[in-house]
Structure formats: structure tokens, C-alpha cells
Protein backbone atom coordinates (compact mmCIF):
# COMPACT_ATOMS: atom_id res chain seq x y z
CA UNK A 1 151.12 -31.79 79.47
CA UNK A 2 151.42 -31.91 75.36
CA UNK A 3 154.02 -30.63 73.71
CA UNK A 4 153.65 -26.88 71.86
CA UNK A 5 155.01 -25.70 68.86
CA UNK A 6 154.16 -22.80 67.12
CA UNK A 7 155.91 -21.83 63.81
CA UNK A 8 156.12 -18.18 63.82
CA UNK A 9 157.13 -17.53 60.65
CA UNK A 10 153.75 -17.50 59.03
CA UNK A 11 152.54 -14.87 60.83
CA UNK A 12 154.12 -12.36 59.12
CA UNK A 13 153.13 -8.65 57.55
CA UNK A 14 150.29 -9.13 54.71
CA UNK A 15 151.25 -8.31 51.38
CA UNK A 16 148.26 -5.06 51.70
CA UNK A 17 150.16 -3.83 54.59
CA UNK A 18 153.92 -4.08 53.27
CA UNK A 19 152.50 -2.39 49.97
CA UNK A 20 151.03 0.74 51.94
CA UNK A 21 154.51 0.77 53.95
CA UNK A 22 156.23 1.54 50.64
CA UNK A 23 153.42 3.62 49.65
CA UNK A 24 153.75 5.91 52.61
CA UNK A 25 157.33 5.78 52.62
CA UNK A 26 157.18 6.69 49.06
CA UNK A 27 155.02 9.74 49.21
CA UNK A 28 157.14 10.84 52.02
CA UNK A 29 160.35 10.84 50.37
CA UNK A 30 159.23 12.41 46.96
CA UNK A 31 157.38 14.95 49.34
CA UNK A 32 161.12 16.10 50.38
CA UNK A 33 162.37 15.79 47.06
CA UNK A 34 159.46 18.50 45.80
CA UNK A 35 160.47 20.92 48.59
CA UNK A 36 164.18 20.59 47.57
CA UNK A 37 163.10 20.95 43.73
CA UNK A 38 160.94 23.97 44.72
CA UNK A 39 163.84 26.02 47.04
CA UNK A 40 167.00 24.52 44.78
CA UNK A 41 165.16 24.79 41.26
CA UNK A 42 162.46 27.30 41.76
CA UNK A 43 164.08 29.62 44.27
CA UNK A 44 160.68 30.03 46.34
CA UNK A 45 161.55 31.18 49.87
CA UNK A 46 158.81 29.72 51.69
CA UNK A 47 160.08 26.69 51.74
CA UNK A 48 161.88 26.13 54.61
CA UNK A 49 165.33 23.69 55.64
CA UNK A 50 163.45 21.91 58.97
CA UNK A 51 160.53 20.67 56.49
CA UNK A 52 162.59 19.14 53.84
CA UNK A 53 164.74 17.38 56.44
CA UNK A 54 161.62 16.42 58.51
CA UNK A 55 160.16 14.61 55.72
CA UNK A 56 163.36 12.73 54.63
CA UNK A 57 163.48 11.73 58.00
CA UNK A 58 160.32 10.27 58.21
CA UNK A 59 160.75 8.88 55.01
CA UNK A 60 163.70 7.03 56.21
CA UNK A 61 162.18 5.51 59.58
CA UNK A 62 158.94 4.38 57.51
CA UNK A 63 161.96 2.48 54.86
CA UNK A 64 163.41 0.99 57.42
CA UNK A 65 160.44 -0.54 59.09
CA UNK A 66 158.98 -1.71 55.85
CA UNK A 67 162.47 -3.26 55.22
CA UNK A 68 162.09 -5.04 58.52
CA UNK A 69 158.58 -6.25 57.62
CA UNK A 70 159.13 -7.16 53.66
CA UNK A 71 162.33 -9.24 54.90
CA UNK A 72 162.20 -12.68 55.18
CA UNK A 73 161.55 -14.49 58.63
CA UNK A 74 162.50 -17.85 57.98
CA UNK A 75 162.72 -20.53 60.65
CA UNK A 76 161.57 -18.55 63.39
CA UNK A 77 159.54 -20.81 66.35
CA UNK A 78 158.63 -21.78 69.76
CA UNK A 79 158.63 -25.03 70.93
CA UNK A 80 158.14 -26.31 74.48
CA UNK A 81 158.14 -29.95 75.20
CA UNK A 82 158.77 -32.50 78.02
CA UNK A 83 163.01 -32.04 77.82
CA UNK A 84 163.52 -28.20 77.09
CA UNK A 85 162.26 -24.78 75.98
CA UNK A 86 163.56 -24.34 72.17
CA UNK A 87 163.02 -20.81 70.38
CA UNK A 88 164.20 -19.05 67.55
CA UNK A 89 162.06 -14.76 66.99
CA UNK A 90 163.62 -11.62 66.46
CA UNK A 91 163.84 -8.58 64.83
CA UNK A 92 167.27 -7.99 63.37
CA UNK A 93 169.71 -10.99 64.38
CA UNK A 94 167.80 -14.08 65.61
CA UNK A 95 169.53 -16.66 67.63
CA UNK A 96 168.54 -19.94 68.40
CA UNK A 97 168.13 -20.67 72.07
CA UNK A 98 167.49 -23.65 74.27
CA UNK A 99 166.84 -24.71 77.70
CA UNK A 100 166.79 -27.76 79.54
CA UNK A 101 163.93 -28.32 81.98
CA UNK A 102 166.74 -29.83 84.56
CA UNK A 103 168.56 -26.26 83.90
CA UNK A 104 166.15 -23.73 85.05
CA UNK A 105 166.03 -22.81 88.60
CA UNK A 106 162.89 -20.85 89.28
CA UNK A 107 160.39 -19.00 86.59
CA UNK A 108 159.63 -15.38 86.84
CA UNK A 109 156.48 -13.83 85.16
CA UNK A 110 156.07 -10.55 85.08
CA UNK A 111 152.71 -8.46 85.84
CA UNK A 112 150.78 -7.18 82.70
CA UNK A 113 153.84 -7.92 80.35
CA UNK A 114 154.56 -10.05 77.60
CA UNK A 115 157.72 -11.09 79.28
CA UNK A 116 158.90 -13.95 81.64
CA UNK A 117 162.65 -14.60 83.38
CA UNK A 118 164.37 -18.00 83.24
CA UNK A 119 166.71 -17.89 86.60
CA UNK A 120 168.92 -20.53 85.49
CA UNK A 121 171.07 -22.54 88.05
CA UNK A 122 174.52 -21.10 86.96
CA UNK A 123 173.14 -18.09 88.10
CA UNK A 124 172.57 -16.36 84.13
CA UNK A 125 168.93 -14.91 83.78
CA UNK A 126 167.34 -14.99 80.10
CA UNK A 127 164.66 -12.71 79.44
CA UNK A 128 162.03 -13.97 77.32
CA UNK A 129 160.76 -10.97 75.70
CA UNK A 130 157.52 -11.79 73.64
CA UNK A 131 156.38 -8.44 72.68
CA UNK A 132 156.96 -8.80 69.03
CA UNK A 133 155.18 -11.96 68.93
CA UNK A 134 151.34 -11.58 68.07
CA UNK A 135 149.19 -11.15 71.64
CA UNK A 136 147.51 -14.45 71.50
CA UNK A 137 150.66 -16.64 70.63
CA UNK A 138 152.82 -14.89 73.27
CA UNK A 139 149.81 -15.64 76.06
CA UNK A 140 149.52 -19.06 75.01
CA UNK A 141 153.38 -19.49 75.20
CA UNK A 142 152.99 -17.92 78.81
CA UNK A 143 150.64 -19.93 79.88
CA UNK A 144 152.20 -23.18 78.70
CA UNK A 145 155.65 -22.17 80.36
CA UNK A 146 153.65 -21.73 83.37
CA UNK A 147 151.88 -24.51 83.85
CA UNK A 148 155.06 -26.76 82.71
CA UNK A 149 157.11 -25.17 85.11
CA UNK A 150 154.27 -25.53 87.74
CA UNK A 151 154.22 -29.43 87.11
CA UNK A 152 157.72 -30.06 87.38
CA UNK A 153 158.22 -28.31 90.77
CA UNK A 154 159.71 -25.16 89.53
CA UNK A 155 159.38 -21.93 91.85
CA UNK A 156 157.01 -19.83 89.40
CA UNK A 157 156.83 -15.99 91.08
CA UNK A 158 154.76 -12.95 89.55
CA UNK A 159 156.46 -9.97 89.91
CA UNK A 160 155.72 -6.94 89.03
């Protein structure tokens, strides 16, 4: 079976879609800043407390996601080849991880999910979690890691 190895760092956010992150986060913010100007400045008592802090609040989770997204994903992969199972994704704090073929006891996949379960033979699962990866790179890494593990005798179960 050939080798795969997919750089995931190009697939990243578009520059339209970081721009209308700000944009939204933007409006959102200066949103709560009018309601404070209007019941600090203005004195207008229909303004109420919960709105204000609603809006920073949103404000703040749409930031913080177009933080995530504007940040730069550098190095991030998958590789699967004839000696091991390399990868390096993540949202905050990516680590780079590797396993040996010769390591890995049995492979589980699990039903309808983006994920799969190296049982290793020291006994240590590792959860490969592929949900943040795009849908059609995560099934083809599936589907490689199945077949490899099919051809070199590994105990593949779906579970669900």
C-alpha cells in the first residue's frame, strides 16, 4: 500500500472568513460598548445589565475563535507509511505523535465518527480524534489506517 501524507496546514480559514470573524466580533463588542455609553452617559433606563453583558460575552467567544483561526498552524500533518503512523493537528497545543506499526495491538474504529483507537501493546490507548480535520481528509486518513492495519494482520473492530 503507498505511503500518505497530507500537510494540513494549508487547509486553513480563508482570509474572507477570518475578516467576517473580526467583523462580527467587532460589531458585537461596540454593540455593548453603545449600551454602556447609553445607561452610563445618557442615563436611559431601558437599557438593561443582562444585554450589555450578553453582548460582551458573545463578543468575547467570537474573539477567541477568530484568534484560533487567524493563528498560525504551522507544521501540522499526517503521514502513514510502511514503519509507523506520524501526526502532528490541534487546536491549542499540538504535539507530535508517532507509532510504530510493530507497536499497535489491535485498531478500533468507531461507528459514524471521525475517530479511531490505537490499543497499543503496553496496554496505553490513543484516541485519534479527527473531527477538526476537514471531512474528506479525516475519511481518507480512516480508510488508509484501515486498510494498513488490515494488511499487516492487525485486529481492526467497529464499535460503536
Amino acid at each position: 500500500m503507498e505511503d500518505l501524507k497530507l500537510n494540513l496546514s494549508k487547509n486553513e480559514f480563508s482570509t474572507g472568513r477570518k475578516t467576517l470573524l473580526w467583523i462580527v466580533g467587532s460589531l458585537f463588542l461596540f454593540g455593548g460598548l453603545w449600551d454602556l455609553y447609553m445607561k452610563l452617559v445618557k442615563h436611559d433606563g431601558t437599557v438593561q445589565v443582562g444585554l450589555t453583558v450578553a453582548l460582551f460575552g458573545i463578543s468575547a467567544f467570537i474573539f477567541f475563535i477568530a484568534i484560533l483561526a487567524s493563528g498560525r498552524k504551522r507544521k501540522h500533518f499526517f503521514n502513514v507509511n510502511n514503519e509507523s503512523i506520524s501526526y502532528r493537528f490541534g487546536l491549542l497545543f499540538p504535539r507530535q505523535r508517532s507509532h510504530k506499526w510493530s507497536d499497535i495491538k489491535e485498531v478500533l474504529m468507531i461507528y459514524r465518527q471521525r475517530k479511531a483507537i490505537l490499543v497499543l501493546d503496553n496496554g496505553k490507548k490513543e484516541v485519534l480524534n479527527l473531527n477538526w480535520i476537514q471531512r474528506t481528509n479525516s475519511k481518507i486518513i480512516l480508510k488508509h489506517i484501515y486498510y494498513a492495519s488490515r494488511i499487516r494482520g492487525l485486529q481492526v473492530k467497529k464499535i460503536k
